[in-house]
C-alpha atoms as a PDB file:
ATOM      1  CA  UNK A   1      46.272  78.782  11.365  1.00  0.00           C
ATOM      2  CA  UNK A   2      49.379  76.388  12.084  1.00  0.00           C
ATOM      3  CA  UNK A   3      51.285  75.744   9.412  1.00  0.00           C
ATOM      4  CA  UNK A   4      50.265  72.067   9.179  1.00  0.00           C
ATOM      5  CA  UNK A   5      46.736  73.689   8.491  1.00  0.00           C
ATOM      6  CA  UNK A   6      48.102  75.829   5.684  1.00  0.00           C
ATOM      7  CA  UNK A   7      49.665  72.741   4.121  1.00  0.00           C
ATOM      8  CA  UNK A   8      46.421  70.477   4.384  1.00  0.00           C
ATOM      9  CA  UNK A   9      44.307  73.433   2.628  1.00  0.00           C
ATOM     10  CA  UNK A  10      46.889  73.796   0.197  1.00  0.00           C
ATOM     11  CA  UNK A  11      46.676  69.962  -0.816  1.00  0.00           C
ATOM     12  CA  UNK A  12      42.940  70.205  -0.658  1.00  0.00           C
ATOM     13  CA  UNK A  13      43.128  72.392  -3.295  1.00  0.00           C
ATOM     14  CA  UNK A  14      45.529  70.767  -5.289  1.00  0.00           C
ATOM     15  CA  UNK A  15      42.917  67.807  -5.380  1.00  0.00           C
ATOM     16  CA  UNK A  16      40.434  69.635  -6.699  1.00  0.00           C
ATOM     17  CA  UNK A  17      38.485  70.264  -3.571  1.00  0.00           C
ATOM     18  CA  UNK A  18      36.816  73.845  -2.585  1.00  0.00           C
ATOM     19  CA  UNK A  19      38.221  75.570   0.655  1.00  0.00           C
ATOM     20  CA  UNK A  20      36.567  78.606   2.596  1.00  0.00           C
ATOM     21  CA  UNK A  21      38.794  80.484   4.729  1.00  0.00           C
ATOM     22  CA  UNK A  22      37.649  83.532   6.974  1.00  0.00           C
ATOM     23  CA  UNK A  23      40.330  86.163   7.430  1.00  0.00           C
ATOM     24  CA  UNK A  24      39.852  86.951  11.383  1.00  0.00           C
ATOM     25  CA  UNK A  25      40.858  90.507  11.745  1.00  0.00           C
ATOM     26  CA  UNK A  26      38.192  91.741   9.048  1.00  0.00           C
ATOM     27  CA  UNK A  27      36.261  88.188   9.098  1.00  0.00           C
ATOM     28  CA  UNK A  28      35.457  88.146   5.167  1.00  0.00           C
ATOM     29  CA  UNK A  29      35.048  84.913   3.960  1.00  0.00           C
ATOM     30  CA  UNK A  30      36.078  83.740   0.640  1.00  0.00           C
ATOM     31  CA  UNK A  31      37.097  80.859  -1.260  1.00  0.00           C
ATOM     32  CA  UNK A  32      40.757  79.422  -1.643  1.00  0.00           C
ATOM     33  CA  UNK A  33      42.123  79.714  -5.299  1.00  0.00           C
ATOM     34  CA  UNK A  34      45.604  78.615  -4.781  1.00  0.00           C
ATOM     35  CA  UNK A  35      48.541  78.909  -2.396  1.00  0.00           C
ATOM     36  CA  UNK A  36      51.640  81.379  -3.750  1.00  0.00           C
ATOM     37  CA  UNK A  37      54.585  80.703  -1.476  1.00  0.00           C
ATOM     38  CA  UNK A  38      53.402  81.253   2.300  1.00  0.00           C
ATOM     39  CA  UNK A  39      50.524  83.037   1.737  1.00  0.00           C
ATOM     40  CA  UNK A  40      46.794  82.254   0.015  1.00  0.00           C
ATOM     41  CA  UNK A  41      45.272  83.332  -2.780  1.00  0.00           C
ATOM     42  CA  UNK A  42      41.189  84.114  -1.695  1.00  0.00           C
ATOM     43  CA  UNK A  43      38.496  85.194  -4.167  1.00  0.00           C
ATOM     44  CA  UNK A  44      35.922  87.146  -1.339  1.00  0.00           C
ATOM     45  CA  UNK A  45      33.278  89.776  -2.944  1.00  0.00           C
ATOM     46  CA  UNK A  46      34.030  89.302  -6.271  1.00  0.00           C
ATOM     47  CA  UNK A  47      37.663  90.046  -5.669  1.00  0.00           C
ATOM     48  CA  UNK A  48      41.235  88.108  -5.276  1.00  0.00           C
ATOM     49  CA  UNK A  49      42.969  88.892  -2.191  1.00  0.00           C
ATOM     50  CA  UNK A  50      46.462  87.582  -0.881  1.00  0.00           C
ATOM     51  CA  UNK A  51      45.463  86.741   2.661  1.00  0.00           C
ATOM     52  CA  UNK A  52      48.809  85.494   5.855  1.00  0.00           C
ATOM     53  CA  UNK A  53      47.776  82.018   6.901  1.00  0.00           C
ATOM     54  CA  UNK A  54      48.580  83.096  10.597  1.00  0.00           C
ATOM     55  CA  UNK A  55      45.335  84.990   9.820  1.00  0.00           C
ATOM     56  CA  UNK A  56      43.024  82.875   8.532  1.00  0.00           C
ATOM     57  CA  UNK A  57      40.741  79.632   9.979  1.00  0.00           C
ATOM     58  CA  UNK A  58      39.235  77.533   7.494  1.00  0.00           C
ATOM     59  CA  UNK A  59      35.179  77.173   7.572  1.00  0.00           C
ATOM     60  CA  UNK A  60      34.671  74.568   5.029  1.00  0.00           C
ATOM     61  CA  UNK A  61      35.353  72.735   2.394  1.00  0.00           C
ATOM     62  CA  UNK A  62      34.073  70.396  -0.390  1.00  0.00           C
ATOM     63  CA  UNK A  63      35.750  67.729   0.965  1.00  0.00           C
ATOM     64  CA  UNK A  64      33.946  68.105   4.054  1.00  0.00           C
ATOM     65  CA  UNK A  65      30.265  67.626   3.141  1.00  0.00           C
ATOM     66  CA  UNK A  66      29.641  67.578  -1.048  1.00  0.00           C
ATOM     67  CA  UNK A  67      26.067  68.833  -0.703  1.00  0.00           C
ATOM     68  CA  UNK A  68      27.161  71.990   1.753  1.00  0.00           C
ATOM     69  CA  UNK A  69      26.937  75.163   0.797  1.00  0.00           C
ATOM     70  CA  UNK A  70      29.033  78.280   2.022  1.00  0.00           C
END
């Protein structure tokens, strides 16, 4: 992801909306808790994770489609 991308999912959730990121090199999924300098903060399997940006694509998020589920 560009950095423009990291700074759009960042604001997302800063306004309360739910993002889904997929880490490509292991493609987990998980759900964006916060941003912590230049990297995210991912809850995936019941677990946080500090995941690079340059390695993640977002799949979704609330802001997206309120009735969609991930």
């Amino acid at each position: 992801m560009e950095q423009k991308e990291y700074i759009e999912c960042c604001q997302s959730i800063e306004e309360g909306d739910e993002v889904y990121l997929e880490e490509t090199g292991t493609h987990k999924t998980g759900r964006l808790l916060y941003c912590s300098g230049d990297q995210f903060q991912v809850e995936t399997e019941g677990k946080r994770e500090t995941w690079a940006p340059e390695r993640c694509e977002e799949i979704g998020s609330s802001s997206e489609s309120p009735h969609e589920n991930i």
